[in-house]
C-alpha atoms as a PDB file:
ATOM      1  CA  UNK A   1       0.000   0.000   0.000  1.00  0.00           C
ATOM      2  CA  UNK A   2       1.244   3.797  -0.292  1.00  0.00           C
ATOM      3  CA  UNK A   3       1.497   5.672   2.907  1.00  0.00           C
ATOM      4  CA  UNK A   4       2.515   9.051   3.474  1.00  0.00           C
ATOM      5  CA  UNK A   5       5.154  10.345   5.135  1.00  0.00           C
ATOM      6  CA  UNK A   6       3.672  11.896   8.164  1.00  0.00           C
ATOM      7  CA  UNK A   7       1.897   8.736   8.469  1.00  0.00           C
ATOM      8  CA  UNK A   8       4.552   6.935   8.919  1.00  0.00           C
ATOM      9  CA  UNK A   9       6.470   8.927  10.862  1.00  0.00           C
ATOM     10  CA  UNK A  10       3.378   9.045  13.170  1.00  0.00           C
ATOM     11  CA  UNK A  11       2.826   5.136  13.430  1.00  0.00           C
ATOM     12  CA  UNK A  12       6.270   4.448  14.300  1.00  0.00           C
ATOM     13  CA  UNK A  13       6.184   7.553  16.839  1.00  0.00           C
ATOM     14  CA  UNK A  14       3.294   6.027  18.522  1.00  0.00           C
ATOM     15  CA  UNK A  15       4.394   2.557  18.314  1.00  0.00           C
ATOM     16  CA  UNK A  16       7.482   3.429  19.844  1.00  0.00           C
ATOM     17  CA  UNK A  17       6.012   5.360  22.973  1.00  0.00           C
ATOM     18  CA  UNK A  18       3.461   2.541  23.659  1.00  0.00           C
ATOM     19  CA  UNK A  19       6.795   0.868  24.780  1.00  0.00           C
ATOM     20  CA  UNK A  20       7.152   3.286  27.059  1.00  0.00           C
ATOM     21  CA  UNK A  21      10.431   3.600  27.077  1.00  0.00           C
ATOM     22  CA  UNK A  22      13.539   5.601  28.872  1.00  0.00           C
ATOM     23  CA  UNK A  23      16.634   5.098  26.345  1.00  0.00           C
ATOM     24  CA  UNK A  24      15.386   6.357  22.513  1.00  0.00           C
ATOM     25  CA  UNK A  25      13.804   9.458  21.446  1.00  0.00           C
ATOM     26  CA  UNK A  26      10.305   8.043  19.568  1.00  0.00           C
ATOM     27  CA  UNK A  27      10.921  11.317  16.772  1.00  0.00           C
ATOM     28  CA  UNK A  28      14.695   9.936  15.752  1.00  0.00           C
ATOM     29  CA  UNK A  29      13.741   6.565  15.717  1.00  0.00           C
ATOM     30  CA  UNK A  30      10.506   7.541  13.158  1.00  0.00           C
ATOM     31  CA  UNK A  31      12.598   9.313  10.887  1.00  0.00           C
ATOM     32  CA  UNK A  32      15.333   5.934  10.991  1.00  0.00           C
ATOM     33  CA  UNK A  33      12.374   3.806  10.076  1.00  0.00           C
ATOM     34  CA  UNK A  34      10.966   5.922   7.363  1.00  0.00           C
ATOM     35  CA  UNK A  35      14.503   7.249   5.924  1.00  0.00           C
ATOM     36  CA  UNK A  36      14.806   3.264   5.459  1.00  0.00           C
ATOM     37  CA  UNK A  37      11.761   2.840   3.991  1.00  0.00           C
ATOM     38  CA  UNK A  38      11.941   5.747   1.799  1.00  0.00           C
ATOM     39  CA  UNK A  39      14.790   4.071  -0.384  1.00  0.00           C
ATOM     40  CA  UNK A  40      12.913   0.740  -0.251  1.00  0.00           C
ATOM     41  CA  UNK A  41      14.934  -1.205   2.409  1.00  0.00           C
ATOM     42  CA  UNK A  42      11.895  -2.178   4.192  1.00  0.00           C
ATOM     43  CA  UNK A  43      12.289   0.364   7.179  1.00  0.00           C
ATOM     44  CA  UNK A  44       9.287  -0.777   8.222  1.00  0.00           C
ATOM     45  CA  UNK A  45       9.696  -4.171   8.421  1.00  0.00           C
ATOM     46  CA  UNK A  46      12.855  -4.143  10.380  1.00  0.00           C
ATOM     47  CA  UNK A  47      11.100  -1.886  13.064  1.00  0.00           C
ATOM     48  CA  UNK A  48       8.731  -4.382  13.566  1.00  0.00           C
ATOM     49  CA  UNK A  49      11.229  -6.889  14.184  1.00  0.00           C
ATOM     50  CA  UNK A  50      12.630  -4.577  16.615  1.00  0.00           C
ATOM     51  CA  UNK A  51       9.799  -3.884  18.464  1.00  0.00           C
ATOM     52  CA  UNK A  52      10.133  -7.472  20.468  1.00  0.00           C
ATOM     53  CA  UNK A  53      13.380  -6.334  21.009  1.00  0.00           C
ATOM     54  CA  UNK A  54      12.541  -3.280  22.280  1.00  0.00           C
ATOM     55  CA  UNK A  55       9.554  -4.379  24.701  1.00  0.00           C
ATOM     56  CA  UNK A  56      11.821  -7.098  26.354  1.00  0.00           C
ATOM     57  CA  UNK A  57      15.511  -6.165  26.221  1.00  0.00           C
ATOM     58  CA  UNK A  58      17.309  -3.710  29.585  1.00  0.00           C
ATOM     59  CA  UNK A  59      16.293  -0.395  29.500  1.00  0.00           C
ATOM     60  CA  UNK A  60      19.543   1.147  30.725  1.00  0.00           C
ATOM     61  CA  UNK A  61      22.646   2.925  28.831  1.00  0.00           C
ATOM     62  CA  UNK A  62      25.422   0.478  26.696  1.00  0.00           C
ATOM     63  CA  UNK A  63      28.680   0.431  27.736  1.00  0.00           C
ATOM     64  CA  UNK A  64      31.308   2.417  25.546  1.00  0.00           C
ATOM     65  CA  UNK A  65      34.784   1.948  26.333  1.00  0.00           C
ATOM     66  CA  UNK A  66      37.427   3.989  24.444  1.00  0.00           C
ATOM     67  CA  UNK A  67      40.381   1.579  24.337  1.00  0.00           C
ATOM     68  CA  UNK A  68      43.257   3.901  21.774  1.00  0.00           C
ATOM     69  CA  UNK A  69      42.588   7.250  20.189  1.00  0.00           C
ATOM     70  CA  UNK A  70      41.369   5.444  17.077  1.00  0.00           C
ATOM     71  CA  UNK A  71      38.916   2.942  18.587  1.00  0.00           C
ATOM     72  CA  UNK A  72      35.543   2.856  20.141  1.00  0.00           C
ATOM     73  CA  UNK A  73      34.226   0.018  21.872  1.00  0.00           C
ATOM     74  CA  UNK A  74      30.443  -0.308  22.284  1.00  0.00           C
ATOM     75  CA  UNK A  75      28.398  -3.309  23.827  1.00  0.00           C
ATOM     76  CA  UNK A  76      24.716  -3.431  23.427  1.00  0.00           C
ATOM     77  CA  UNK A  77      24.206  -6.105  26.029  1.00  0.00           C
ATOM     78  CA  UNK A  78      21.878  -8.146  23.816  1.00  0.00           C
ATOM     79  CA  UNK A  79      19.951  -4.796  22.614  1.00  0.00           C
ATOM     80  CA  UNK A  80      18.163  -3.286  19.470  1.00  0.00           C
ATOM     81  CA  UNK A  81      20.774  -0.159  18.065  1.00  0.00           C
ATOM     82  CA  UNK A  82      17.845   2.112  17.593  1.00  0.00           C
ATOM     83  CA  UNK A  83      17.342   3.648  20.996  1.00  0.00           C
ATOM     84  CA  UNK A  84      21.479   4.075  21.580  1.00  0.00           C
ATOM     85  CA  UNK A  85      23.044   4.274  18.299  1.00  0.00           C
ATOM     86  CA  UNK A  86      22.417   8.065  17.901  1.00  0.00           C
ATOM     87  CA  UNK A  87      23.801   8.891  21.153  1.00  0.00           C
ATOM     88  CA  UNK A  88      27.032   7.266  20.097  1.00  0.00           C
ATOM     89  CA  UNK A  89      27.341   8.273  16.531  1.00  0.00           C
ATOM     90  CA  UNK A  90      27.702  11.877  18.017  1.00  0.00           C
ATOM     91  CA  UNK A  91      30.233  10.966  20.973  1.00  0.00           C
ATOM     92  CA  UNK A  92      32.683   9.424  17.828  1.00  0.00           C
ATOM     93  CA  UNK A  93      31.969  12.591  15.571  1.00  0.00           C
ATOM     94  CA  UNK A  94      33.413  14.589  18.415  1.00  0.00           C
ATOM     95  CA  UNK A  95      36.292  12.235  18.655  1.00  0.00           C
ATOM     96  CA  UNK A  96      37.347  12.832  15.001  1.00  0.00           C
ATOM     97  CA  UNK A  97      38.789  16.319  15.832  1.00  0.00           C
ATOM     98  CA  UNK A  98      41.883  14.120  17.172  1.00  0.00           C
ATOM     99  CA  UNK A  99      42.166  11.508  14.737  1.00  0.00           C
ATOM    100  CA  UNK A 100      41.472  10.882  10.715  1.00  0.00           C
ATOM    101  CA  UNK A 101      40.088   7.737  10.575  1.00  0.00           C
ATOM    102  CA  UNK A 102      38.025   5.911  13.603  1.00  0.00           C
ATOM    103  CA  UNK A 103      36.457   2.481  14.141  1.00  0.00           C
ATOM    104  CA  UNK A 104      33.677   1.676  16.334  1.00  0.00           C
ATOM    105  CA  UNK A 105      32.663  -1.980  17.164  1.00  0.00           C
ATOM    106  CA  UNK A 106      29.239  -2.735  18.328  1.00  0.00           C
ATOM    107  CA  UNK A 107      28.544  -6.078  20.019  1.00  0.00           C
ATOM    108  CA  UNK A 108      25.258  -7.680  21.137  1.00  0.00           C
ATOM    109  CA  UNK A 109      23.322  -5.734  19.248  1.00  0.00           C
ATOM    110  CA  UNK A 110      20.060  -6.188  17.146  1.00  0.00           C
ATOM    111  CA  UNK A 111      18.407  -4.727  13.812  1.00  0.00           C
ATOM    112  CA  UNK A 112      21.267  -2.827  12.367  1.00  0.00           C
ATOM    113  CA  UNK A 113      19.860  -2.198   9.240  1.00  0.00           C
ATOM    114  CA  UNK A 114      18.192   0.866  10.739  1.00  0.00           C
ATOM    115  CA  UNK A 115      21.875   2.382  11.220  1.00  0.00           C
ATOM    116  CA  UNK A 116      20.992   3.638   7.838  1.00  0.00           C
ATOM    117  CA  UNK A 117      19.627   6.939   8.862  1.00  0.00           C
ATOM    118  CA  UNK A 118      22.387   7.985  11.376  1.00  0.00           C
ATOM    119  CA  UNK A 119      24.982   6.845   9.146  1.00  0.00           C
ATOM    120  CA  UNK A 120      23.796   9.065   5.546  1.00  0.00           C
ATOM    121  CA  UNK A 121      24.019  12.027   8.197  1.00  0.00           C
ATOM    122  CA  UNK A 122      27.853  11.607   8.305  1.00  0.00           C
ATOM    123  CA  UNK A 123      28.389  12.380   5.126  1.00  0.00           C
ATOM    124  CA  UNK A 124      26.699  16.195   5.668  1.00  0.00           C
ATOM    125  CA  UNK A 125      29.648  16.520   8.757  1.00  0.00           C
ATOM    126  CA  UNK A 126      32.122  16.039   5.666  1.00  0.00           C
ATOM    127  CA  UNK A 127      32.835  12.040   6.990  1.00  0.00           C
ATOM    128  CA  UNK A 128      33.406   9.252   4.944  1.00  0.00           C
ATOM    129  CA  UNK A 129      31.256   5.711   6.546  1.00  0.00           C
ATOM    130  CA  UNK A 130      31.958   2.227   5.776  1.00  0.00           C
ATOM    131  CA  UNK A 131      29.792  -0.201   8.194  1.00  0.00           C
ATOM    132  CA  UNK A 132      29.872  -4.110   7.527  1.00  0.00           C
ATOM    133  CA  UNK A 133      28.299  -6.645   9.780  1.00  0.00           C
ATOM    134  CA  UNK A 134      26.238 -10.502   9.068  1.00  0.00           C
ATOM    135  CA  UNK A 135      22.326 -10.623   9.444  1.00  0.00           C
ATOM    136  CA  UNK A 136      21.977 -12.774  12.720  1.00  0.00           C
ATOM    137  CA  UNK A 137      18.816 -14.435  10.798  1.00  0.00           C
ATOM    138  CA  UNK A 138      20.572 -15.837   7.448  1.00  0.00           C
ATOM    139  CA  UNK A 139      24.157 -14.688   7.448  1.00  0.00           C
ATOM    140  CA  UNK A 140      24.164 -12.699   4.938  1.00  0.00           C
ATOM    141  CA  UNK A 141      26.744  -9.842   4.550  1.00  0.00           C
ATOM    142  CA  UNK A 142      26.344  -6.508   4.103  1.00  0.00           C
ATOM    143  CA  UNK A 143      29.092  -3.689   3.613  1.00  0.00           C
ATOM    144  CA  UNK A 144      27.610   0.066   3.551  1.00  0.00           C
ATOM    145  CA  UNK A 145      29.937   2.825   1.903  1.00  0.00           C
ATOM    146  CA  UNK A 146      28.948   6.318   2.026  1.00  0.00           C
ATOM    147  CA  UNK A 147      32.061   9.164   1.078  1.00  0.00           C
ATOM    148  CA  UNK A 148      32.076  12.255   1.714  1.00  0.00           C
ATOM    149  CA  UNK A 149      29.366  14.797  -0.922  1.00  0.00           C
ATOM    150  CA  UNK A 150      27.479  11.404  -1.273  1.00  0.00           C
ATOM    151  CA  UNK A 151      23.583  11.974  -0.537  1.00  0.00           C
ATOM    152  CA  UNK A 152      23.471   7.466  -1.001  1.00  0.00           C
ATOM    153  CA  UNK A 153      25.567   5.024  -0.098  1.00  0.00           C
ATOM    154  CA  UNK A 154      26.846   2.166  -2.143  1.00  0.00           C
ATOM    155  CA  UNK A 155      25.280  -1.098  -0.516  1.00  0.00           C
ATOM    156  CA  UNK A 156      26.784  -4.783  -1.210  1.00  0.00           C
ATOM    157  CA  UNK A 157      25.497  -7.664   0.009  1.00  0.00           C
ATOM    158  CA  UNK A 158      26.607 -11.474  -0.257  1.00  0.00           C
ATOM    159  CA  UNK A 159      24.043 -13.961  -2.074  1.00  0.00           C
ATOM    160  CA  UNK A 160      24.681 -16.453   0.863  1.00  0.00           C
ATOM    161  CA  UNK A 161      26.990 -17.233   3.489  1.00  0.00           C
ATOM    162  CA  UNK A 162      30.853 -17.893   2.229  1.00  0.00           C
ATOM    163  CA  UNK A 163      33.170 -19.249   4.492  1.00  0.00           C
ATOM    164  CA  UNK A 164      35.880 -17.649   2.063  1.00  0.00           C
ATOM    165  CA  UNK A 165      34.957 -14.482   2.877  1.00  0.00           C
ATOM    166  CA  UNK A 166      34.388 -14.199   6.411  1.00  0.00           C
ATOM    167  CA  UNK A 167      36.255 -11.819   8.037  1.00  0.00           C
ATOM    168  CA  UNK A 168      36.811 -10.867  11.689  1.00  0.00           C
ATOM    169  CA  UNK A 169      34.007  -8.050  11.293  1.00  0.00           C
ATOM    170  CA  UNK A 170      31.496 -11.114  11.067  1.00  0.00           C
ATOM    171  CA  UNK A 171      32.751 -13.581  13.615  1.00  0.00           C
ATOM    172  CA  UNK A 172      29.390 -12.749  16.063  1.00  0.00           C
ATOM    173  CA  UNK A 173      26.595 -12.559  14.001  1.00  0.00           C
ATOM    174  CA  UNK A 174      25.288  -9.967  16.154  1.00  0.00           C
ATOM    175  CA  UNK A 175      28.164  -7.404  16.210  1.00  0.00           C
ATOM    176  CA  UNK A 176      28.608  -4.211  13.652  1.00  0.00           C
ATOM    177  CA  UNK A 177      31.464  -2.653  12.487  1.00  0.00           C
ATOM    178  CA  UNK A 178      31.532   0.989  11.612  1.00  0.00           C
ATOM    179  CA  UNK A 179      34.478   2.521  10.225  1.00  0.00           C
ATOM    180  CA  UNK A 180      34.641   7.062   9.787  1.00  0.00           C
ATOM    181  CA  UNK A 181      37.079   8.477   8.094  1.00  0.00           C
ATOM    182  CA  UNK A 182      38.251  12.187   6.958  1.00  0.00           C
ATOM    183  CA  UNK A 183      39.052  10.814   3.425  1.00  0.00           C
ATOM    184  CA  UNK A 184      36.885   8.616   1.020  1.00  0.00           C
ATOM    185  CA  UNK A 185      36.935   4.992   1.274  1.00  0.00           C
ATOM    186  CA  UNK A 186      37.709   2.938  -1.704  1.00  0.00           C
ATOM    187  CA  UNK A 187      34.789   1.172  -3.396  1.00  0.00           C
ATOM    188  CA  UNK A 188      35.120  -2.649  -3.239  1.00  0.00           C
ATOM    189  CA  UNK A 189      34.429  -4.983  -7.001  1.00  0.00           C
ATOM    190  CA  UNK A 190      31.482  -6.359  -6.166  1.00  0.00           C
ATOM    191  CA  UNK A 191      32.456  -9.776  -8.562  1.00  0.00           C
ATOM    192  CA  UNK A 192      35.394 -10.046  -6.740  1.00  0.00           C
ATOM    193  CA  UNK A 193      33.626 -10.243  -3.445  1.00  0.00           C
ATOM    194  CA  UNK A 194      31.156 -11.735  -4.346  1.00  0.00           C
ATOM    195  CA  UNK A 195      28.735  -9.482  -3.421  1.00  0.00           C
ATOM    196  CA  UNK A 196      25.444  -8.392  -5.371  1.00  0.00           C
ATOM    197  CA  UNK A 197      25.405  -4.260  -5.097  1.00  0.00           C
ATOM    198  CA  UNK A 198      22.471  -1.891  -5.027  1.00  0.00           C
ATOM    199  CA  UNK A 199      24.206   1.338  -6.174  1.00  0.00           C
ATOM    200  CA  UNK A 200      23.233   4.622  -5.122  1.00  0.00           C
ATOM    201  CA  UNK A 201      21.220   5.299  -8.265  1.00  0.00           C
ATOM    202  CA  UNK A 202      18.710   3.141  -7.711  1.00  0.00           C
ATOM    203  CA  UNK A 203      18.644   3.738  -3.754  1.00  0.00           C
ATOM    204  CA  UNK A 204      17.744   8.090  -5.020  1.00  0.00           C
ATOM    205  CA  UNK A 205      15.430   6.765  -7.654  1.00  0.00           C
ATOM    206  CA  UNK A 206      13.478   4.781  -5.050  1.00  0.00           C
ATOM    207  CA  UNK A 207      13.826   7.723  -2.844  1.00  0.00           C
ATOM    208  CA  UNK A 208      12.745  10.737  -5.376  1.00  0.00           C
ATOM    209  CA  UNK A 209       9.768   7.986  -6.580  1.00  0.00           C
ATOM    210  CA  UNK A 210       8.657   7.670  -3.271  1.00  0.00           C
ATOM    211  CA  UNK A 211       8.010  11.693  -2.124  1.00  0.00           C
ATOM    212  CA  UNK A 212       6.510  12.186  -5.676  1.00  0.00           C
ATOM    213  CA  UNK A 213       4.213   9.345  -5.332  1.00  0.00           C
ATOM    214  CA  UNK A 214       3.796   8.113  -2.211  1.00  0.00           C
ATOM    215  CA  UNK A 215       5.991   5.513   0.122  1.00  0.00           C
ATOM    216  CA  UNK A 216       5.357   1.285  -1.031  1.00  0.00           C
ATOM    217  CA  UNK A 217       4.896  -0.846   2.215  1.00  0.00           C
ATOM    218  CA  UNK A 218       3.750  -3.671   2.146  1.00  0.00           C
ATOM    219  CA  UNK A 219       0.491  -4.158   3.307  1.00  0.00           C
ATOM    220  CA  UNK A 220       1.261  -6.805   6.418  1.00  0.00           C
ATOM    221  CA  UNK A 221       4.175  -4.910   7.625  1.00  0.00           C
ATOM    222  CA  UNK A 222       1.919  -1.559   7.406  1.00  0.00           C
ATOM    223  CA  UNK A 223      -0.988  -3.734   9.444  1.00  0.00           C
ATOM    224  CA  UNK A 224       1.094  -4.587  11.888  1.00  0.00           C
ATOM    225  CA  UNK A 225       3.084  -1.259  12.525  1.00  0.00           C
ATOM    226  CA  UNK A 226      -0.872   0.020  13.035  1.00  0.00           C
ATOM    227  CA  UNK A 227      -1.344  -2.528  15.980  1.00  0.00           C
ATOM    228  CA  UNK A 228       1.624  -1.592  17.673  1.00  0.00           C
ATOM    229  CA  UNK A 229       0.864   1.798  17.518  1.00  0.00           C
ATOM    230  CA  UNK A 230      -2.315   1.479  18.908  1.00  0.00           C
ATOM    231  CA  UNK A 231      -0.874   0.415  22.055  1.00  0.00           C
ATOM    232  CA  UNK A 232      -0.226   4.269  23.157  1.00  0.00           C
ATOM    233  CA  UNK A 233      -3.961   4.892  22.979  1.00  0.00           C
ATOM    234  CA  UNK A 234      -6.049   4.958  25.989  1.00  0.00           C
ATOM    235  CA  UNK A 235      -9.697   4.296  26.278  1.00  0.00           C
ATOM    236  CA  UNK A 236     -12.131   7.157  26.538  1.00  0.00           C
ATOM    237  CA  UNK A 237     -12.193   8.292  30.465  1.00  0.00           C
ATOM    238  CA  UNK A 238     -13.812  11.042  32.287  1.00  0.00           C
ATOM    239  CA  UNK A 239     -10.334  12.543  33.003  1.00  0.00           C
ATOM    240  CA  UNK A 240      -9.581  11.932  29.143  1.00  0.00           C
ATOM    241  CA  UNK A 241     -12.514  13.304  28.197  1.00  0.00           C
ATOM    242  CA  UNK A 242     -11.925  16.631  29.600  1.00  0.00           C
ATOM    243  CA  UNK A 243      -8.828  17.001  27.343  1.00  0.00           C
ATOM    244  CA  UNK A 244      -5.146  17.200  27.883  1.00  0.00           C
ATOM    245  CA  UNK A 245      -4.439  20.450  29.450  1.00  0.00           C
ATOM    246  CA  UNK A 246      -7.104  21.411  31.074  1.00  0.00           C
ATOM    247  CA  UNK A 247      -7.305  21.695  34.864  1.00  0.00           C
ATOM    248  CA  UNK A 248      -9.033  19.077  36.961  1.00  0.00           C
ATOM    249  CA  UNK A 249     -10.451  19.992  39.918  1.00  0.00           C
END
């Protein structure tokens, strides 16, 4: 079905404060779900695969260790990147004033496809990305490279798992490896990897398509994004009734 943007915005805002919540701001993690879906990567769709995540994981800060100049160290403790990855994108921005190039390494964590948002942002601070990690669910690969000017990334991802090609970046299924750098990164041959790529191209046409005509979701996903966010409604009350701010005597 086509949805618009507000709407979307406004289901996953609602969704994500029927969690109620204390780590995540419900507004950044909206616009992470519908910057995904806007370039037909299924933002949607990996938010609802979050949400479990989300209702059931430690609602608490990650701990970030700083181990060399060059090197951030971030574990999740088992939890979905949404609701902390924000907070530490902006601690290694301000850590790039001392070095060129910086890696972070994210353990334990969950649904890192919606690092997407966060991660096209860099590129406006005049940083080059590169992030790699292995879908937990099938193994998969996926490398994300984003230089500096770019508005898209370049996105590779591996057909299956390859033994041949696993490097320490994928040893835990469940860890992400992002990589910022002052100068461009080099773009990888997809044949020689072994990847398939969805170039940038097609990632603005989906994008442009989408604000002219409306944003594709499919119609399950968009059903069940709707029931989650119906969780932050409240039944009709006489306190309710009387409306938000008005004074109850």
């Amino acid at each position: 079905m086509i949805v618009s943007h507000n709407e979307l915005v406004t289901a996953v805002n609602k969704a994500f404060l029927g969690l109620r919540r204390c780590c995540g701001e419900a507004d950044v993690i909206a616009n992470m779900v519908a910057d995904l879906q806007l370039v037909g990567l299924n933002g949607v769709g990996h938010f609802n695969k979050a949400v479990p995540f989300l209702a059931n994981e430690k609602d608490s800060p990650v701990t970030l260790v700083k181990p060399t100049q060059d090197k951030i160290e971030v574990d999740m403790g088992g939890a979905s990147l949404v609701c902390h990855l924000p907070s530490v994108i902006d601690y290694a921005v301000e850590q790039m004033v001392k070095v060129k190039i910086l890696t972070i390494h994210v353990s334990n964590c969950h649904n890192r496809w919606l690092a997407y948002s966060e991660l096209v942002k860099l590129s406006a601070k005049g940083l080059a990305c590169k992030a790699q990690w292995s879908n937990g669910s099938d193994r998969r690969k996926t490398l994300y490279v984003l230089n500096k000017g770019c508005v898209f990334p370049e996105l590779y991802q591996s057909d299956e798992r390859s033994e041949d090609h696993v490097s320490e970046a994928y040893v835990n299924v469940h860890d992400m490896t992002i990589e910022l750098s002052v100068s461009n990164f080099a773009f990888p041959s997809p044949s020689i990897l072994g990847y398939q790529q969805i170039d940038s191209a097609s990632l603005r046409n989906t994008y442009v398509n989408a604000w002219r005509e409306g944003i594709q979701v499919d119609d399950a996903e968009w059903k069940k994004l709707k029931q989650a966010a119906t969780v932050f409604l409240v039944e009709n009350s006489e306190v309710s009734a009387k409306g938000a701010g008005e004074l109850v005597v």
